[in-house]
Protein backbone atom coordinates (compact mmCIF):
# COMPACT_ATOMS: atom_id res chain seq x y z
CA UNK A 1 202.99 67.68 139.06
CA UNK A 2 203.76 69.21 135.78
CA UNK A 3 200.70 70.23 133.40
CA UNK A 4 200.48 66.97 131.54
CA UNK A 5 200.27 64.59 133.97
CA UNK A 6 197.54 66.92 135.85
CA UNK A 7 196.03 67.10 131.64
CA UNK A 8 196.06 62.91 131.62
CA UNK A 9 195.05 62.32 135.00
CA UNK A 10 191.76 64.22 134.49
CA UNK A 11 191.69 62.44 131.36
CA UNK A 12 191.95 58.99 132.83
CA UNK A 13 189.28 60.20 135.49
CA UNK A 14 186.75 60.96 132.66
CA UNK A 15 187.18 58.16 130.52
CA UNK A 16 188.00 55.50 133.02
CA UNK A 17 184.27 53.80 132.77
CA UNK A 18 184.67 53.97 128.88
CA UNK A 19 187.63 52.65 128.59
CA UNK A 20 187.32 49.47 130.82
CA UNK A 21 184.37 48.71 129.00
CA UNK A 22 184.69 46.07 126.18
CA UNK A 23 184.52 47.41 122.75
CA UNK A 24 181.55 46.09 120.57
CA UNK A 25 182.51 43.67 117.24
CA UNK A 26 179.15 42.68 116.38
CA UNK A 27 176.15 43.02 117.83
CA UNK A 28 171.72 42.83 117.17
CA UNK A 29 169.31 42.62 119.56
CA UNK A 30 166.45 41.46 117.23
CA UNK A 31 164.42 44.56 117.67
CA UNK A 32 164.54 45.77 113.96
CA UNK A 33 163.62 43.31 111.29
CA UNK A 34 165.26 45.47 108.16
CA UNK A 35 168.30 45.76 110.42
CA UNK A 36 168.74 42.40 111.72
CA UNK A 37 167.96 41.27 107.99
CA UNK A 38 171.28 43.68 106.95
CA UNK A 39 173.53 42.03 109.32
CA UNK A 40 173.13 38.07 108.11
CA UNK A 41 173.28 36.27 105.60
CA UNK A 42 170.41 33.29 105.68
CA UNK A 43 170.08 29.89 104.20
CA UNK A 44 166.59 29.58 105.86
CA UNK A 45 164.05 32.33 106.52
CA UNK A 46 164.41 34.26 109.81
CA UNK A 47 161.51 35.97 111.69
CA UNK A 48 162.53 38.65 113.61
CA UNK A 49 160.29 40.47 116.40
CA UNK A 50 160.49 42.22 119.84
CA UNK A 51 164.23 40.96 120.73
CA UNK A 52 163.80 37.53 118.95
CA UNK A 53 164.93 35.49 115.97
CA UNK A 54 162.81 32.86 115.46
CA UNK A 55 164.01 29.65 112.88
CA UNK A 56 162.96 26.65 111.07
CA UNK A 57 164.79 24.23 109.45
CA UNK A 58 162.34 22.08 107.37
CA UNK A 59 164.85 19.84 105.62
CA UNK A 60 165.20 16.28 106.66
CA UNK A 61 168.70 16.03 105.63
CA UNK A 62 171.39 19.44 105.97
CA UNK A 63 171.80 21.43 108.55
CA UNK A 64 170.80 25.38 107.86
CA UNK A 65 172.32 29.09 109.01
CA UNK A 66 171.97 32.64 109.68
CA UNK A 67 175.11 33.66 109.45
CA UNK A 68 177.46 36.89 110.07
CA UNK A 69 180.51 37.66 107.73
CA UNK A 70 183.21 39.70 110.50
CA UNK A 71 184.78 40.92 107.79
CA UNK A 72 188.47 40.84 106.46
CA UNK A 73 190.07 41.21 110.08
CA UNK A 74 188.38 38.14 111.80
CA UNK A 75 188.80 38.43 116.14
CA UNK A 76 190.91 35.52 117.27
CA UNK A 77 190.16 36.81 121.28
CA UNK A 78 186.56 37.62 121.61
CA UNK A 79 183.84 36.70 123.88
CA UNK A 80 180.51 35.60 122.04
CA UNK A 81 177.03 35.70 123.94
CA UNK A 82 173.44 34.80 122.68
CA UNK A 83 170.08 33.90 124.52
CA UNK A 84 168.50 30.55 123.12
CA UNK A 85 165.00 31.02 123.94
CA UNK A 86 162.63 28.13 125.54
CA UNK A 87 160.57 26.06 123.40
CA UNK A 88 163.69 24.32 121.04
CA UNK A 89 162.41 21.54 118.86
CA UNK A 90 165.59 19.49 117.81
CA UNK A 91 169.31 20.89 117.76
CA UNK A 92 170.00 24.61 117.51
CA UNK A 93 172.98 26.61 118.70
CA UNK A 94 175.74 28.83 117.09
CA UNK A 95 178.93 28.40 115.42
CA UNK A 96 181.85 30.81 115.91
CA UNK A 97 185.47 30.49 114.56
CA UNK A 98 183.27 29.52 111.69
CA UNK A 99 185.00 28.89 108.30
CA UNK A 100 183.84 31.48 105.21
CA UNK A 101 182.80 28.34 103.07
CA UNK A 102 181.63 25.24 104.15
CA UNK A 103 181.10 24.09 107.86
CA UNK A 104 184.40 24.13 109.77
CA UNK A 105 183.41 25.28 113.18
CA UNK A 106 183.22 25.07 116.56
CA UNK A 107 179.33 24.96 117.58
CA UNK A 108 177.50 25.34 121.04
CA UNK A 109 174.46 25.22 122.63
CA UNK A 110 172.27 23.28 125.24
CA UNK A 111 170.92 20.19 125.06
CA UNK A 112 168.33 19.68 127.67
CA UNK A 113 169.96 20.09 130.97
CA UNK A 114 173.76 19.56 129.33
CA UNK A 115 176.10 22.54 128.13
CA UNK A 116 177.62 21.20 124.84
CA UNK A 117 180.45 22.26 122.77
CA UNK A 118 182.15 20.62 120.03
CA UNK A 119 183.99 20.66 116.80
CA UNK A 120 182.58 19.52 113.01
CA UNK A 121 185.54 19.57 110.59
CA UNK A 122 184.19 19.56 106.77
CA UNK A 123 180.49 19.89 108.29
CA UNK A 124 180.87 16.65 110.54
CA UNK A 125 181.76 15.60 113.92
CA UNK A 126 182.53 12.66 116.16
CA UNK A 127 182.85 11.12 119.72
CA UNK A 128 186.69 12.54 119.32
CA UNK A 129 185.21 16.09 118.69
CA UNK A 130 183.14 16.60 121.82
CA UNK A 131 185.03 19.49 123.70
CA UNK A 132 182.42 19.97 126.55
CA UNK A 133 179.58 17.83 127.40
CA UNK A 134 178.65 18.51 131.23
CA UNK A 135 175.42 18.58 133.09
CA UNK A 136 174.49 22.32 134.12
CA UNK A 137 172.55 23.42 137.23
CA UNK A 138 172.61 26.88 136.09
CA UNK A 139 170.65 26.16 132.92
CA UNK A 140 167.02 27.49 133.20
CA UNK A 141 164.90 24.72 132.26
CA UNK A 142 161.72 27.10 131.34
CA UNK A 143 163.24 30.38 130.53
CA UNK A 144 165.87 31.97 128.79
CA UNK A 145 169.54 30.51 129.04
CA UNK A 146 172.23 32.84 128.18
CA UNK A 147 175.45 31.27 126.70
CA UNK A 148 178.61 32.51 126.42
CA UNK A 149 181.89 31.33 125.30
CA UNK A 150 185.24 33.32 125.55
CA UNK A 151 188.04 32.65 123.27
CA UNK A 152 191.79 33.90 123.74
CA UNK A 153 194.64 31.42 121.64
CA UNK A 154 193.79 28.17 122.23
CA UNK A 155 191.95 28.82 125.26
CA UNK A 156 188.09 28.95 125.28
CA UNK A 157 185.84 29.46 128.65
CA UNK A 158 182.13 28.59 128.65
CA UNK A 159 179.72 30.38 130.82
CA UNK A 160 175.96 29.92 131.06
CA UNK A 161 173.42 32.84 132.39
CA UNK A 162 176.99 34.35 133.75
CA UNK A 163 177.94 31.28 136.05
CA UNK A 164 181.70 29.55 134.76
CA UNK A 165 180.71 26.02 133.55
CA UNK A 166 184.49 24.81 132.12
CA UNK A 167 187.08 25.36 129.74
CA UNK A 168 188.17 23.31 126.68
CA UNK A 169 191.89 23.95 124.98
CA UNK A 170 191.74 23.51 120.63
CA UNK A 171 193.89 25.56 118.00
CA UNK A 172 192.71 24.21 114.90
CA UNK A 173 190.45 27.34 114.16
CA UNK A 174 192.16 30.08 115.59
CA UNK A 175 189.01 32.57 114.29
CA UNK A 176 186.40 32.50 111.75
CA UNK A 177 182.89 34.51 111.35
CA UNK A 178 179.65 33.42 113.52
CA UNK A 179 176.42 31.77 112.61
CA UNK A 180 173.07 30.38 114.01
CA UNK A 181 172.88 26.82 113.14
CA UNK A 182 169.56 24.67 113.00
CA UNK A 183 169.77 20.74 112.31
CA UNK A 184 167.04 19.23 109.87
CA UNK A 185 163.88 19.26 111.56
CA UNK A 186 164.51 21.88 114.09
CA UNK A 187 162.88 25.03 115.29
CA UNK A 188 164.26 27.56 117.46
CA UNK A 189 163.76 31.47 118.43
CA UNK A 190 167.40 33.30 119.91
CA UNK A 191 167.43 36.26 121.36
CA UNK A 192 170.22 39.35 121.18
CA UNK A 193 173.63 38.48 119.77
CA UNK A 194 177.06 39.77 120.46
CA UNK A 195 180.43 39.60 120.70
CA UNK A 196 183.30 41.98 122.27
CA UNK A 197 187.09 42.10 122.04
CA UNK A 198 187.74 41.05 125.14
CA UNK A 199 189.04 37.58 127.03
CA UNK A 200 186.18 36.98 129.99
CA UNK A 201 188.50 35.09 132.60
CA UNK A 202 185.55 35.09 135.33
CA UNK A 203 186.49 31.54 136.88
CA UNK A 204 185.25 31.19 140.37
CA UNK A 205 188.63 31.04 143.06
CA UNK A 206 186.37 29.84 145.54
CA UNK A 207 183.94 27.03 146.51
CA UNK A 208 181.38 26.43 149.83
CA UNK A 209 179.07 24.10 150.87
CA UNK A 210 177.33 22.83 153.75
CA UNK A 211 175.22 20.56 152.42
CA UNK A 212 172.13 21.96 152.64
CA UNK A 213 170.96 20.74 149.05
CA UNK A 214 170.17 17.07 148.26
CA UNK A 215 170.96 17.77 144.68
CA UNK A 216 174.14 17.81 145.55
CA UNK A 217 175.10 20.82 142.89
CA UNK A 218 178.20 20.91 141.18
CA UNK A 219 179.41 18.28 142.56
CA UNK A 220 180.69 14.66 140.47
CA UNK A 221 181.53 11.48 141.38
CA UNK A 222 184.20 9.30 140.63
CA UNK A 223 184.68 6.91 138.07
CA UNK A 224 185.17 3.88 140.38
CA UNK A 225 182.05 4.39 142.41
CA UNK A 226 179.71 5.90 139.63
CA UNK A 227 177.51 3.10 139.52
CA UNK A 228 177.42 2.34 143.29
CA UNK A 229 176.87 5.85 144.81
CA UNK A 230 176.77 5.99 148.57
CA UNK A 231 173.88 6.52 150.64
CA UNK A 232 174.21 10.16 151.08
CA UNK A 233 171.47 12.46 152.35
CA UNK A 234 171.12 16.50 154.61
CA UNK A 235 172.08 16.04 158.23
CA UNK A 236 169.18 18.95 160.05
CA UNK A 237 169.96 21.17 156.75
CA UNK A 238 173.80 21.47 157.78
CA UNK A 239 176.07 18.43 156.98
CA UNK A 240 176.79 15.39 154.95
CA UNK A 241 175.58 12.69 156.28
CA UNK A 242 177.64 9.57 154.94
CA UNK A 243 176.84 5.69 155.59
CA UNK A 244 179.34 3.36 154.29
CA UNK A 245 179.91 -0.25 153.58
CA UNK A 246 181.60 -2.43 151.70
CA UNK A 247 179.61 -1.56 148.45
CA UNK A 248 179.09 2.52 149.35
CA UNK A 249 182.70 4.36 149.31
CA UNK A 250 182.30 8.24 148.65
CA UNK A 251 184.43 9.65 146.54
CA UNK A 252 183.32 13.24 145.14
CA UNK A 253 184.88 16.44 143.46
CA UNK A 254 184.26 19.92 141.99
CA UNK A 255 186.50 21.09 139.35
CA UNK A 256 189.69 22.86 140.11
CA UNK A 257 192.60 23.72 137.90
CA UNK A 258 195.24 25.74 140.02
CA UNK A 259 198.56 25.15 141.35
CA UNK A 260 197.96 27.51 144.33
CA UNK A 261 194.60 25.88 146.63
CA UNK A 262 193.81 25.19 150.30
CA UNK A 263 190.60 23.39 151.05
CA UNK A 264 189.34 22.75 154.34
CA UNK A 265 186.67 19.94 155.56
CA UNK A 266 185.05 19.21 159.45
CA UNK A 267 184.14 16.00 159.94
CA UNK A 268 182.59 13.99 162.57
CA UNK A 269 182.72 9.36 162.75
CA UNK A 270 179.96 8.60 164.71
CA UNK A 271 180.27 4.86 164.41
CA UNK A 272 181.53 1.79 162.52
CA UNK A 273 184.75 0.64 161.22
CA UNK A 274 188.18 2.56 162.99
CA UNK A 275 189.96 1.60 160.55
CA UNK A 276 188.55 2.82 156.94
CA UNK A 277 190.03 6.28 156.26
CA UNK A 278 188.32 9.34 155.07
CA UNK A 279 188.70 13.28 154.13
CA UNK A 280 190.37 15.20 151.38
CA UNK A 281 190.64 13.85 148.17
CA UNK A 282 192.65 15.57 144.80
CA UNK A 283 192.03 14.41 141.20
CA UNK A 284 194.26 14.87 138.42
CA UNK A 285 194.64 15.31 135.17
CA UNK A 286 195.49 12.34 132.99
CA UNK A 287 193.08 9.67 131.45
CA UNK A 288 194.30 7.33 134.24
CA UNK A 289 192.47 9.83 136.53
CA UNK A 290 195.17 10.00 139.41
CA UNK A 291 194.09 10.56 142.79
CA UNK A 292 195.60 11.52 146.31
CA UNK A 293 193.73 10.87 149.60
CA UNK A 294 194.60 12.41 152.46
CA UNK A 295 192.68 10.70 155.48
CA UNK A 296 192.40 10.29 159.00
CA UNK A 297 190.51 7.01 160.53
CA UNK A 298 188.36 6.61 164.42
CA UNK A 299 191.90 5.11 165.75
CA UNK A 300 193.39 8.19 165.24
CA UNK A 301 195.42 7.21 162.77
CA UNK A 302 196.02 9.15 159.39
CA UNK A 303 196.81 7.61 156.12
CA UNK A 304 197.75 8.73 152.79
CA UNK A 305 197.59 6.98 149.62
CA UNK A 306 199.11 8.79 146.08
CA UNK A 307 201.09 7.92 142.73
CA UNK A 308 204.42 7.80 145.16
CA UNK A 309 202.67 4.61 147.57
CA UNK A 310 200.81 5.01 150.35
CA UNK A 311 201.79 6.90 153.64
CA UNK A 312 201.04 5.31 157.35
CA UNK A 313 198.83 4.43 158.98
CA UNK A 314 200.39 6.85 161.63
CA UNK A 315 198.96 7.47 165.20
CA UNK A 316 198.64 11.06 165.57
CA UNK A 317 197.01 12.08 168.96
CA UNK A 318 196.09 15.64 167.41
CA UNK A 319 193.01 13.69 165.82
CA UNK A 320 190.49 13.21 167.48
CA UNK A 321 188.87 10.05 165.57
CA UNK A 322 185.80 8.25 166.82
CA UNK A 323 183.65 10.01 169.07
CA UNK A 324 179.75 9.49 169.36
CA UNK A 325 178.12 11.19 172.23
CA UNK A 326 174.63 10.61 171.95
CA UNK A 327 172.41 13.74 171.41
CA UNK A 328 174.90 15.74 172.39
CA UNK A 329 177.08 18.24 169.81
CA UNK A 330 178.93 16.27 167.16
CA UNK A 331 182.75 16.37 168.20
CA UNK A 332 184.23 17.51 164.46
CA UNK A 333 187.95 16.97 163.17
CA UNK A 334 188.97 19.92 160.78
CA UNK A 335 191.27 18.77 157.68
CA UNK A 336 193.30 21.09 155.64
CA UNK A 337 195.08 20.52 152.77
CA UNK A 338 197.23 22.80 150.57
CA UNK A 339 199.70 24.20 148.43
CA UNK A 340 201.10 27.58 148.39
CA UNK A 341 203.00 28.95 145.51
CA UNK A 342 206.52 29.19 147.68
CA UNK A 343 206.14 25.20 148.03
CA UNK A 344 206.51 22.35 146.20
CA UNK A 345 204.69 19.96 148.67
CA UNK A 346 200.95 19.56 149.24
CA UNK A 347 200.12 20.28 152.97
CA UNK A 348 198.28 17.96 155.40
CA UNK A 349 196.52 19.49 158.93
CA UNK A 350 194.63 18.40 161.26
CA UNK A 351 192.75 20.89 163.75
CA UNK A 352 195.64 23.22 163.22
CA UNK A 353 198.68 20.51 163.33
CA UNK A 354 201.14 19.69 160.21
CA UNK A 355 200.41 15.66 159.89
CA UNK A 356 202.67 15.26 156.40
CA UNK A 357 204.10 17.03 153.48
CA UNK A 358 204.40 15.20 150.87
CA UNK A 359 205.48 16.37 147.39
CA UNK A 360 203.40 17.53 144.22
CA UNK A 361 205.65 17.31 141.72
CA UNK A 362 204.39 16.21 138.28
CA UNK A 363 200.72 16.37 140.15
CA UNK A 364 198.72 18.27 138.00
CA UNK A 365 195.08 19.33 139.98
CA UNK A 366 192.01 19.05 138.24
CA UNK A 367 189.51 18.65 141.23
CA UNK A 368 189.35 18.96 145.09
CA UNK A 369 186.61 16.50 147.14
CA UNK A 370 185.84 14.38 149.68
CA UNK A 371 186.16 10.27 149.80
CA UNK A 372 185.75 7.33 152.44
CA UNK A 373 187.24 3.88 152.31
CA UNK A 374 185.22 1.10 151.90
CA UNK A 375 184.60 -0.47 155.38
CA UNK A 376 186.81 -3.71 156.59
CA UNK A 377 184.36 -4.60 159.17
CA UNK A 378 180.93 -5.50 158.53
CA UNK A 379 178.52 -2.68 160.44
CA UNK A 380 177.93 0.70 158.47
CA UNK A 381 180.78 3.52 159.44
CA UNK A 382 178.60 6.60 159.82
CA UNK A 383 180.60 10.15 159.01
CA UNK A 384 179.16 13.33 159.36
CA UNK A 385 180.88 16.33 156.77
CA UNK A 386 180.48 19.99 157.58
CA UNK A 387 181.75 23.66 155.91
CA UNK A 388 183.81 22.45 152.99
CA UNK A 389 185.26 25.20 151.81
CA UNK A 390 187.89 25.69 148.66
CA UNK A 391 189.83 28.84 147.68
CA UNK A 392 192.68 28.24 144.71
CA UNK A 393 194.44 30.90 142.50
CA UNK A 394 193.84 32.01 138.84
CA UNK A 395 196.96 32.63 137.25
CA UNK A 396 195.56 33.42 133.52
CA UNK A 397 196.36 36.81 132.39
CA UNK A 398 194.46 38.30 129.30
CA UNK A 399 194.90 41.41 126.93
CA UNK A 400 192.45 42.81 124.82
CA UNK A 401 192.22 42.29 120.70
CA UNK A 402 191.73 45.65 119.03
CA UNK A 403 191.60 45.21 115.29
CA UNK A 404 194.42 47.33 113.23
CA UNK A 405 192.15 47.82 110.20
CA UNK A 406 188.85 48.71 110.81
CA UNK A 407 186.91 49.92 114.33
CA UNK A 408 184.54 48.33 116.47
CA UNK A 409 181.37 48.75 115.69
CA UNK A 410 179.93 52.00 117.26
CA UNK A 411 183.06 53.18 118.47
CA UNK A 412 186.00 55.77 116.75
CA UNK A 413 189.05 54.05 115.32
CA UNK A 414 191.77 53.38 117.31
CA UNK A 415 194.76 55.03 117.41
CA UNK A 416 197.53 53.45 115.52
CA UNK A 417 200.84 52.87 117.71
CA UNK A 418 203.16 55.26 116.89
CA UNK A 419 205.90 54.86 119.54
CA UNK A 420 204.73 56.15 121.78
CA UNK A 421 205.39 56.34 125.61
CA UNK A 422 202.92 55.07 128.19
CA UNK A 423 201.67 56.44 131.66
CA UNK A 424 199.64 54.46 134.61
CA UNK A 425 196.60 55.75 136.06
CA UNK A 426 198.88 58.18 138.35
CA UNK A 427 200.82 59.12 135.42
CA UNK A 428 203.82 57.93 135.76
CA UNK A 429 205.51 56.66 133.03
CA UNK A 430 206.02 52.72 132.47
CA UNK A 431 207.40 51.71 129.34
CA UNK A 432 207.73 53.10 125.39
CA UNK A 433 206.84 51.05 122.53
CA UNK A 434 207.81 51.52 118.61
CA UNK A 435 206.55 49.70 116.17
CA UNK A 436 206.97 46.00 117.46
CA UNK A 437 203.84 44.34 118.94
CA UNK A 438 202.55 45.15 122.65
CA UNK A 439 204.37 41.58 124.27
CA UNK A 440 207.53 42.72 123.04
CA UNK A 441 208.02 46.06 123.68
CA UNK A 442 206.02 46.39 127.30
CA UNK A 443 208.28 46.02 129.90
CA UNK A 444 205.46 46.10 132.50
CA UNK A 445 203.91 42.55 133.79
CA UNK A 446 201.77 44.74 136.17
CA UNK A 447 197.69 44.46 135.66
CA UNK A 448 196.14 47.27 134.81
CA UNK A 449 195.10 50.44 131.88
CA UNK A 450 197.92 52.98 130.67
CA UNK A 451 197.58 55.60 128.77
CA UNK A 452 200.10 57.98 125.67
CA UNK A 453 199.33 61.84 125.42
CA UNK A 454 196.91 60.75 122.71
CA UNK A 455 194.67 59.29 124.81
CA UNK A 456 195.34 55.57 123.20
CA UNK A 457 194.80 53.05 125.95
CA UNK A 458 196.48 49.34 126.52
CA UNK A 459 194.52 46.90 129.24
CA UNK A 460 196.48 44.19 130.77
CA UNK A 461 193.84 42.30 132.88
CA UNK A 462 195.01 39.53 135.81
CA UNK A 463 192.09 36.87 136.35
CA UNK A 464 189.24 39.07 138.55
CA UNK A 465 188.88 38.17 142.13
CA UNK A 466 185.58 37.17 143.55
């Protein structure tokens, strides 16, 4: 090893927790009044104490700010967090991507137990400018809610108190400067403010439950049975216990958006109909909301129903199908579906056997669940669901911003690129770059930090694994 790959590799080794660590754009943390009063720029009168900013807005008619100029170099991938603080009275959140006049914006904040994000063009906003309006389990009904939204392109992630809540796609304010925003007749106290260079990709890959929660978290139903929800309840703390009729389907999701899944179900039919189907279902994308079901029945018979027509009812003697035996163990049928990137067809298995393939093209996943038929016979079909269990693949890659102007607050300026060449973490070389931007001249697609002899580093991050 010659002496400057032995000089960079105990380079990399001492600044390898420094430089995977986000660089700083803006930050305050309340604690300093004179300081805090430095960094923004108020329409309304700010007390700051102990870690928190605490607003009024007395008007009755125009919304008021606190707001933060970014400067001439304004981040267009960033990732944004503030506390709001218990105790709101009216609406209060932040803008970002904010416009340096007037009130073009993207805004967020929590209404209740509902994460909300939308858009106000020219200081207003309608129905066709909600972005995200979900319910939120993870939203701390007495305490302090941390909200964060990530922004790389068009591309924007929303996380509250560190738990992925969705994603929303918009371009028409690719960046802007930041602001607290208080509606008339609203109160509110924040607590610490900031906002990094960096993309946060931290989407959950993978999904369990066994049912052990009659709130049923994270979990939505669909559109066609939202105002006739089955009779649903906890089978001993372990299990989903399901009675159907005629007026109680199930159908039920969690959000996915992947191309790569498998998801995996046991059920058990302890009575009723044998011939209403029930398992896996997949919802699309598309204001149509397209669905696939992939379903066995208590004759042993699977069926499949998509956008291409249904498929069977086929007799399939791997299933096992009705079987009640009173008091004893619950006799279970495992269903797997899936799709691996080598294949263009979504998988369907029953306790280990290949029922179908049938093809995903143009299929476009936005959630993975669970459904039944209604019944076609009169008495109640009883199904029992255990261990769902969901693992999909994030493909989003993400590279840092680093301003060319000015640094990060806090930290040295970077080093301009010059041309130079570019080592891994072992120090061999991987590609040179001139003066052309980083997505044309690196050759690499691999994840990961490199290094030049100066010491300048480039990040390319793949989604993290959970």
């Amino acid at each position: 090893m010659s002496n400057f790959i032995k000089k960079i590799s105990l380079f990399v080794l001492a600044s390898f927790a420094f430089a995977n660590a986000a660089a700083i754009i803006f930050e305050d943390d309340f604690s300093d009044p004179l300081a805090s009063h430095g960094k923004w720029t108020p329409s309304l009168a700010a007390h700051v104490n102990g870690g928190s900013c605490a607003l009024s807005n007395n008007s009755t008619q125009y919304g008021e700010t606190y707001t933060h100029n970014l400067g001439v170099i304004k981040p267009s991938t960033f990732t944004l967090s503030f506390i709001l603080k218990p105790g709101l009275s009216g609406d209060a959140g932040m803008f970002f991507c904010k416009a340096s006049t007037g009130f073009n914006s993207y805004y967020i904040t929590i209404r209740g137990d509902t994460l909300v994000a939308r858009k106000y063009i020219d200081g207003n906003s309608t129905s066709n400018d909600v972005l995200h309006y979900k319910k939120s389990f993870d939203i701390n009904k007495t305490g302090d809610n941390l909200i964060t939204v990530s922004k790389t392109g068009s591309k924007f992630h929303l996380f509250v108190n560190d738990r992925f809540q969705g994603e929303f796609i918009d371009n028409q304010f690719p960046s802007g400067d930041i602001a607290i925003l208080l509606f008339p007749n609203s109160s509110a106290a924040f607590g610490p403010v900031s906002m990094t260079n960096e993309f946060k990709d931290d989407r959950p890959n993978s999904f369990s439950e066994n049912f052990t929660d009659n709130n049923l978290k994270y979990w939505q139903f669909v559109p066609y049975i939202e105002s006739v929800k089955p009779g649903l309840s906890v089978y001993q703390q372990a299990g989903l216990d399901v009675k159907v009729n005629s007026n109680s389907p199930l159908g039920m999701y969690i959000d996915v958006n992947s191309s790569e899944f498998e998801v995996s179900v046991d059920v058990n039919h302890s009575g009723g109909s044998l011939t209403s189907s029930y398992g896996i279902i997949l919802v699309g994308e598309g204001t149509s909301f397209p669905m696939i079901h992939f379903g066995i029945r208590g004759d042993r018979k699977f069926y499949i129903t998509g956008e291409k027509g249904p498929q069977g009812p086929t007799e399939n003697l791997a299933i096992n199908g009705h079987v009640d035996i009173p008091g004893g163990v619950p006799v279970l049928d495992n269903l797997v579906v899936k799709k691996s990137a080598e294949s263009s067809n979504f998988e369907f298995i029953v306790n280990g056997t290949t029922l179908s393939n049938i093809p995903a093209d143009g299929f476009k996943l936005a959630g993975i669940g669970l459904f039944s038929d209604r019944t076609k016979e009169p008495e109640l079909m009883n199904l029992l669901f255990f261990n769902f269990s969901a693992e999909w693949e994030n493909t989003v890659t993400s590279i840092s911003w680093k301003p060319n102007q000015r640094p990060a607050i806090g930290h040295k300026p970077f080093i301009p690129n010059n041309g130079h060449t570019f080592y891994d973490l072992r120090g061999r070389k991987r590609f040179t770059i001139g003066q052309q931007p980083l997505s044309r001249g690196a050759r690499t697609q691999s994840a990961g930090m490199y290094l030049n002899e100066q010491g300048r580093e480039i990040r390319v991050r793949k989604t993290p694994q959970k």
